[in-house]
Each structure stands twice: as C-alpha cells, then as structure tokens.
C-alpha atoms as a PDB file:
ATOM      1  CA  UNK A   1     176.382  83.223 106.105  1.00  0.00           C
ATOM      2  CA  UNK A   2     176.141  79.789 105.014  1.00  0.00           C
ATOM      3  CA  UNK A   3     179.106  76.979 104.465  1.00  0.00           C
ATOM      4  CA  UNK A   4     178.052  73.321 103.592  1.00  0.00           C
ATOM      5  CA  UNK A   5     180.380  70.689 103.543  1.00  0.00           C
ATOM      6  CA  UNK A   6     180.068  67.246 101.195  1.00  0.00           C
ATOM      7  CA  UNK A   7     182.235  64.744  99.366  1.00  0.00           C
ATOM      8  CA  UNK A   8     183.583  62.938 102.579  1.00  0.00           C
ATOM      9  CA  UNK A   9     183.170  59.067 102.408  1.00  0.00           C
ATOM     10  CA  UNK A  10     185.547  56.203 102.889  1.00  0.00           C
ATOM     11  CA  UNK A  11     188.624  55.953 101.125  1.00  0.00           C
ATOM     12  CA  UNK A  12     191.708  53.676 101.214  1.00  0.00           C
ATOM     13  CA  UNK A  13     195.134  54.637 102.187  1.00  0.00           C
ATOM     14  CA  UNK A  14     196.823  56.330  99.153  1.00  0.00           C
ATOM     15  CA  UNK A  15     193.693  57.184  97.381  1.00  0.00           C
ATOM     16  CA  UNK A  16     191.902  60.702  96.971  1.00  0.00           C
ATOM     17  CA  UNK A  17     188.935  62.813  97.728  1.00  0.00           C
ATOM     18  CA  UNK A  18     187.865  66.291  96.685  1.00  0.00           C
ATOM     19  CA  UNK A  19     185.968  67.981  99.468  1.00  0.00           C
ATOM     20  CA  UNK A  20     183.570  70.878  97.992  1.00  0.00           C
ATOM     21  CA  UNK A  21     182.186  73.734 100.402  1.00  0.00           C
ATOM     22  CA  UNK A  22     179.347  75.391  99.040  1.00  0.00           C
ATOM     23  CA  UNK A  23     179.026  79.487 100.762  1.00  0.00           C
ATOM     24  CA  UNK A  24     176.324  82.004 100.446  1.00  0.00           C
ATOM     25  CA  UNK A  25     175.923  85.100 102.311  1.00  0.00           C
ATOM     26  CA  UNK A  26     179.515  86.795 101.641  1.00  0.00           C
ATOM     27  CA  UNK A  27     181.436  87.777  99.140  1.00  0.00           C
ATOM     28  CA  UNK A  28     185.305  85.738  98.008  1.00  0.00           C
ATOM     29  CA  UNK A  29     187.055  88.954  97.811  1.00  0.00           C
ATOM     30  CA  UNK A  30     186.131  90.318 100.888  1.00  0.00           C
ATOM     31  CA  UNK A  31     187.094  87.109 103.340  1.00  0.00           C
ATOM     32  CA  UNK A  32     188.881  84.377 103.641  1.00  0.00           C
ATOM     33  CA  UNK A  33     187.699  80.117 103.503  1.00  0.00           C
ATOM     34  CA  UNK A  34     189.935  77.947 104.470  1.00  0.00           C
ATOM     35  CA  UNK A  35     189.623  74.583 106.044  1.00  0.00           C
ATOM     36  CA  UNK A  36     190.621  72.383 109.282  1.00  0.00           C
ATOM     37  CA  UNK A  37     189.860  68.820 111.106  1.00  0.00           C
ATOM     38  CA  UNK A  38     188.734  67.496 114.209  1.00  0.00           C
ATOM     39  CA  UNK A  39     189.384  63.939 114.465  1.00  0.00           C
ATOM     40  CA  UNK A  40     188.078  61.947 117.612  1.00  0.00           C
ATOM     41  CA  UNK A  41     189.934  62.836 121.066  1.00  0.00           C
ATOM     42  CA  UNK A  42     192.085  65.662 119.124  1.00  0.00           C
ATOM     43  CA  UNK A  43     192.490  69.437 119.150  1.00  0.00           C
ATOM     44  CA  UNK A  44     191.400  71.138 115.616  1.00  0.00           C
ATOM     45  CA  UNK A  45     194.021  71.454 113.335  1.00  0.00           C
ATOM     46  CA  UNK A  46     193.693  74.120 111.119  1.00  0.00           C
ATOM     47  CA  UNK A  47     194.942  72.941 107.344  1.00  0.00           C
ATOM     48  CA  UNK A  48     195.044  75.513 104.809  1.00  0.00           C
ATOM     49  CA  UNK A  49     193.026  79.112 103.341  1.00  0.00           C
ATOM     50  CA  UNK A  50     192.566  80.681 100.402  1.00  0.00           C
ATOM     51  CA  UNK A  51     192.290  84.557  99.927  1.00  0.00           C
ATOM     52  CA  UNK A  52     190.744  85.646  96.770  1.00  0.00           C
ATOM     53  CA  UNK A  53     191.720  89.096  97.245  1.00  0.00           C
ATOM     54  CA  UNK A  54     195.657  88.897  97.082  1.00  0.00           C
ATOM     55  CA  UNK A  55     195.905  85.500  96.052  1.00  0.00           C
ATOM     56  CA  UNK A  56     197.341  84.083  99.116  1.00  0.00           C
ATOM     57  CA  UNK A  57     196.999  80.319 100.418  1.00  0.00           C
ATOM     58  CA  UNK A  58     198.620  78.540 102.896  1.00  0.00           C
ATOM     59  CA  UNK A  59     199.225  74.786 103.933  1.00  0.00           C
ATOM     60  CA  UNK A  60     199.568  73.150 107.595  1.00  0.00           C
ATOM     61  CA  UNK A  61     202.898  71.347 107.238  1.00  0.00           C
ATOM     62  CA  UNK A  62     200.959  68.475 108.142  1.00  0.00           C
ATOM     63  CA  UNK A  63     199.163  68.593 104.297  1.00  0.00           C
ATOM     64  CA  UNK A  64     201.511  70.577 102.158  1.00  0.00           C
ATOM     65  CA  UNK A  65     201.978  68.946  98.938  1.00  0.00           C
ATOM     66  CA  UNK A  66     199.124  66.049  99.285  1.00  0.00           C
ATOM     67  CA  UNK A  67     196.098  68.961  99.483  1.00  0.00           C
ATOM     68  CA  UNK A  68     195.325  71.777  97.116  1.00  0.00           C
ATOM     69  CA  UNK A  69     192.936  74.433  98.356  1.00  0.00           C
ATOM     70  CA  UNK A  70     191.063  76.454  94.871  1.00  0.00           C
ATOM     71  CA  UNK A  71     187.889  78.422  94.459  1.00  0.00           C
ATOM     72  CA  UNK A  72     184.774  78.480  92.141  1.00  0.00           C
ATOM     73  CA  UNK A  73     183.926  82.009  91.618  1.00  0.00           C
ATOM     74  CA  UNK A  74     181.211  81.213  89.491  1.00  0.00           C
ATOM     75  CA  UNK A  75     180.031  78.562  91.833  1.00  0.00           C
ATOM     76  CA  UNK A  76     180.353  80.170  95.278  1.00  0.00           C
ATOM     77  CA  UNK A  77     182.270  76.852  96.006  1.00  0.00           C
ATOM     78  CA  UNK A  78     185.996  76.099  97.743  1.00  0.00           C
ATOM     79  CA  UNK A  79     187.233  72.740  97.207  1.00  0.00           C
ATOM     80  CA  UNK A  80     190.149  70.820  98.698  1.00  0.00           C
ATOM     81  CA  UNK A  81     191.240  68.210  96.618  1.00  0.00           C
ATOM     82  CA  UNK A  82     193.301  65.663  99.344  1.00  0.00           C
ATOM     83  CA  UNK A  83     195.750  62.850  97.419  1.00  0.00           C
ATOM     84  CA  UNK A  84     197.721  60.753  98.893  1.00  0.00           C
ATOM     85  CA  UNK A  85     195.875  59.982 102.027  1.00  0.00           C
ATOM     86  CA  UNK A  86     196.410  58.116 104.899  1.00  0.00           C
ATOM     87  CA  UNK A  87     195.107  56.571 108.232  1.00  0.00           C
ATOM     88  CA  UNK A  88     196.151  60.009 110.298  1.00  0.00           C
ATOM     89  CA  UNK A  89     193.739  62.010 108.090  1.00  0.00           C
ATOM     90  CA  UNK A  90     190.464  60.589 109.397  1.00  0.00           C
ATOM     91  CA  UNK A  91     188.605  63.481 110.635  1.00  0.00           C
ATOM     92  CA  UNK A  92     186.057  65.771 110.005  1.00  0.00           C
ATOM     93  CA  UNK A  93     186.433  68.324 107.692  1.00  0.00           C
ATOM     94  CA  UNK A  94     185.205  71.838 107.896  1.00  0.00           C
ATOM     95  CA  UNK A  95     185.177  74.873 105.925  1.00  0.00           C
ATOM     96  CA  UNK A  96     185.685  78.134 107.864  1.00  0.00           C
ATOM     97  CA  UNK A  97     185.025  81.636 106.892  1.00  0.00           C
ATOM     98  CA  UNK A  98     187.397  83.762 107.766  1.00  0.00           C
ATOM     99  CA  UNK A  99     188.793  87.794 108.124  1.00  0.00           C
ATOM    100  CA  UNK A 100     192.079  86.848 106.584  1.00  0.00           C
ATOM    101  CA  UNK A 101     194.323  84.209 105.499  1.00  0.00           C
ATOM    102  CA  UNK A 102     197.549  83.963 107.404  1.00  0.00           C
ATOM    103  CA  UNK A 103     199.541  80.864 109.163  1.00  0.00           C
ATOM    104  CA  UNK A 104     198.524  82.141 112.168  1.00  0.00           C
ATOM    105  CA  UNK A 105     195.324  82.197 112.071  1.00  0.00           C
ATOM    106  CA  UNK A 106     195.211  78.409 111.054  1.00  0.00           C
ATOM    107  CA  UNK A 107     196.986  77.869 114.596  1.00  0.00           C
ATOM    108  CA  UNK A 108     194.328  76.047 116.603  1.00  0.00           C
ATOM    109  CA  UNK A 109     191.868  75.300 113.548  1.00  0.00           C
ATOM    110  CA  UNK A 110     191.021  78.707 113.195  1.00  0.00           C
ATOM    111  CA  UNK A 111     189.701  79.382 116.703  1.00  0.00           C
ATOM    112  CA  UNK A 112     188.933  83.514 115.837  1.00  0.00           C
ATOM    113  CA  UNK A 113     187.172  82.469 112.653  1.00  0.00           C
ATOM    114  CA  UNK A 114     183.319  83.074 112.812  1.00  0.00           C
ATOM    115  CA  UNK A 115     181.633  80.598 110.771  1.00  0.00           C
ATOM    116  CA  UNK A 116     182.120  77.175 109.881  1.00  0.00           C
ATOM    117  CA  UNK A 117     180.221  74.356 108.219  1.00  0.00           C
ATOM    118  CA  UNK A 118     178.749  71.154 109.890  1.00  0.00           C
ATOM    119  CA  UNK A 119     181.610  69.099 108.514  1.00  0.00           C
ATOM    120  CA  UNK A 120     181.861  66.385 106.884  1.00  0.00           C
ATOM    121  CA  UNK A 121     183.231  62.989 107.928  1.00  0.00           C
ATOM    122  CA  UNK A 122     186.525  61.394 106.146  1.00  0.00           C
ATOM    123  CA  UNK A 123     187.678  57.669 107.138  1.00  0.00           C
ATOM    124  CA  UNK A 124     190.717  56.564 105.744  1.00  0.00           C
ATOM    125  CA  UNK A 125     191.034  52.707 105.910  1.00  0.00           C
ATOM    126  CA  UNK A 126     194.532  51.347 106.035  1.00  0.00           C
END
C-alpha cells in the first residue's frame, strides 16, 4: 500500500487548494481514504472519508461546507478540494487508508487506520 500526498503550498486567507492523494496497492471499493491534519503542538484531527462502496462521506464539523472529499476511479486518486481557508487550517495534510468510513473513526485523526501518506504541508497566511 502506497498513499502520496501533493498540492500543499502557501495560500492566503479565503483562497483555495485542492489536495490530490495518489494510492496503489488496494482496491476503492474494498476500503476507505479519508483525510486528517497535524498542525504544530496539536493532536490529529481527523477531517473527512470517502467510501466507494456505499457511497458514504463524512465531514469534521470543523470543515463541513469549506472541503469536499471525491475520488478518481480511473486515476487511483482522492482529492480534497479546501475553499474558504483560513489561518486555523495550517497543517499537514494526510491521506489515510482506512477499513471503513464512519464519524468515529475520524475521532483522533484516524488513530486505528493503517496507512497514511507522508503529508503534505499547508500554510495559510492571514
């Protein structure tokens, strides 16, 4: 299993960036990708998942309605596409494979999932 992370940069408060996370090594309708943050002194938070399977997806509270979470069949890749941001979502960004996708298993960033990306660094400027 394989998840790599890009499309972090710099951005300024209110504008947007699409985060892309490209997976090999399992298959969409068998497990669940979601994505959470670790910013700098702060627990993970886990922010939303996708589940190919039965369609579900969830949001953190946190993100609901500024982040979409969607997959690329064709392109093994899940995106989040993050508007509206501000100075509180500086972080780094990681994709997570995981058994299912359920609010619960977002609590703590995903702490039962088994693989994650590297991550990839977001700095919102206000």
């Amino acid at each position: 299993v394989q998840l790599v992370e890009s499309g972090g940069g710099l951005v300024q408060t209110g504008g947007s960036l699409r985060l892309s996370c490209a997976a090999s090594g399992f298959n969409f309708d068998d497990y669940a990708v979601g994505w959470f943050r670790q910013a700098p002194g702060k627990e993970r938070e886990g922010l939303s998942c996708i589940y190919n399977n039965n369609g579900e997806i969830y949001y953190a509270a946190s993100v609901k309605g500024r982040f979409t979470i969607s997959i690329d069949n064709a392109k093994d890749t899940v995106f989040l596409q993050m508007n509206g941001l501000k100075a509180e979502d500086t972080a780094v960004y990681y994709c997570v494979k995981d058994v299912a996708c359920r609010p619960a298993r977002m609590v703590g960033g995903f702490d039962w999932a088994d693989y994650w990306g590297k991550g990839t660094l977001v700095t919102v400027s206000s």
